[in-house]
C-alpha atoms as a PDB file:
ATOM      1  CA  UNK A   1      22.981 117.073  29.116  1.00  0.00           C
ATOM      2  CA  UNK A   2      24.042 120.651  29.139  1.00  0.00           C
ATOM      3  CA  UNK A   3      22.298 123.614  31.371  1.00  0.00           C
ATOM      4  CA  UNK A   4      22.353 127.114  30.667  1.00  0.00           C
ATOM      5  CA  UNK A   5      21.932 128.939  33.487  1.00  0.00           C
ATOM      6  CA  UNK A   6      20.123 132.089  32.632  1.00  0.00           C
ATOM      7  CA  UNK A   7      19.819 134.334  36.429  1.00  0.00           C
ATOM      8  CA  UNK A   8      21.445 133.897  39.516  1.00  0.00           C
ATOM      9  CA  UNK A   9      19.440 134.632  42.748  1.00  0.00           C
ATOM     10  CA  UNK A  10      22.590 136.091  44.372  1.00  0.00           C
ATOM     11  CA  UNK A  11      26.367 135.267  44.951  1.00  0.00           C
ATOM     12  CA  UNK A  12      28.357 136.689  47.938  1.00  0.00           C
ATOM     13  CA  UNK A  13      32.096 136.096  48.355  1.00  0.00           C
ATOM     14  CA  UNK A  14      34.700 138.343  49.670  1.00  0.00           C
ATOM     15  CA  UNK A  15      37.779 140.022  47.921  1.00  0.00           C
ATOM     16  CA  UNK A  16      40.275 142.222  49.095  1.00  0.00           C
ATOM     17  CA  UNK A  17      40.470 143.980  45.189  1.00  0.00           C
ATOM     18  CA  UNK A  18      36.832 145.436  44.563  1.00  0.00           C
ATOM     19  CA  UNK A  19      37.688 147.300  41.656  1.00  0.00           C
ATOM     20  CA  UNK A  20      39.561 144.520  40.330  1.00  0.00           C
ATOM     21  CA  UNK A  21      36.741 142.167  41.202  1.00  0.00           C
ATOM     22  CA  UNK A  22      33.928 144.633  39.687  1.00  0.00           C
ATOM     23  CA  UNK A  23      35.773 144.341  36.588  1.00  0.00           C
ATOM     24  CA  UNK A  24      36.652 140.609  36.132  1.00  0.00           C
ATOM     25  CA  UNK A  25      32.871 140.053  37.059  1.00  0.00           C
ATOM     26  CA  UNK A  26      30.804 143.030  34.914  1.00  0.00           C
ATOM     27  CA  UNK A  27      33.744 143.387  32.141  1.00  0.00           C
ATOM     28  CA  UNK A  28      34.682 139.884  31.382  1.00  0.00           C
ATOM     29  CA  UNK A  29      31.685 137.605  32.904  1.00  0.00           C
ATOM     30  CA  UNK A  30      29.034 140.398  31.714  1.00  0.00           C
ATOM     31  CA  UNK A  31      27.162 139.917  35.326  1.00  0.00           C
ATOM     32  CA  UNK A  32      25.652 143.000  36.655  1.00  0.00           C
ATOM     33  CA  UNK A  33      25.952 144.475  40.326  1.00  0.00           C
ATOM     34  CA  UNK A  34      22.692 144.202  42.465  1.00  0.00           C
ATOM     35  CA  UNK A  35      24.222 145.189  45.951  1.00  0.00           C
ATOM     36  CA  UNK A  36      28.111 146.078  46.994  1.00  0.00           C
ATOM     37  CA  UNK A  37      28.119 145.783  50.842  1.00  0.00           C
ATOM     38  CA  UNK A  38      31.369 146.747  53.000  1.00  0.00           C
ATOM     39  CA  UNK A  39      31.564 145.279  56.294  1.00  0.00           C
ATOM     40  CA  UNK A  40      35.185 147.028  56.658  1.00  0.00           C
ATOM     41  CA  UNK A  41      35.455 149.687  53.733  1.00  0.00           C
ATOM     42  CA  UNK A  42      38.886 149.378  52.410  1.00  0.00           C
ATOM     43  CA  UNK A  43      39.954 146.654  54.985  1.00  0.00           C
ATOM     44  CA  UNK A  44      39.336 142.752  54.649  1.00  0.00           C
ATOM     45  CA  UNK A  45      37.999 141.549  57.585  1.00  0.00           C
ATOM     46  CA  UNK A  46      40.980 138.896  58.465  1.00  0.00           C
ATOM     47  CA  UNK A  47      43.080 141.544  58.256  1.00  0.00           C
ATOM     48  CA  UNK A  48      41.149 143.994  60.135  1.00  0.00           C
ATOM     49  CA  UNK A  49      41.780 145.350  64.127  1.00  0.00           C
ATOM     50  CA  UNK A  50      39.082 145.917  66.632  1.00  0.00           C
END
């Protein structure tokens, strides 16, 4: 039995690339943006100092 999944209610992951990310995920899976949030703009938060 095969299910096609027609909306998503959300999905949240982190990436370090968001432009790269924004365009694997509106260019090549055709999904559109709802919210962006930045916890650490232009930092991942591992990576990030208090």
């Amino acid at each position: 039995m095969i299910i096609h999944v027609k909306k998503f209610a959300f999905v949240c992951h982190p990436v370090a690339d968001i432009a790269g990310a924004r365009e694997f995920h509106e260019g090549r899976l055709a999904l559109k943006l709802g919210t962006q949030i930045e916890f650490a703009p232009g930092r991942h938060p591992r990576n990030a100092t208090a």
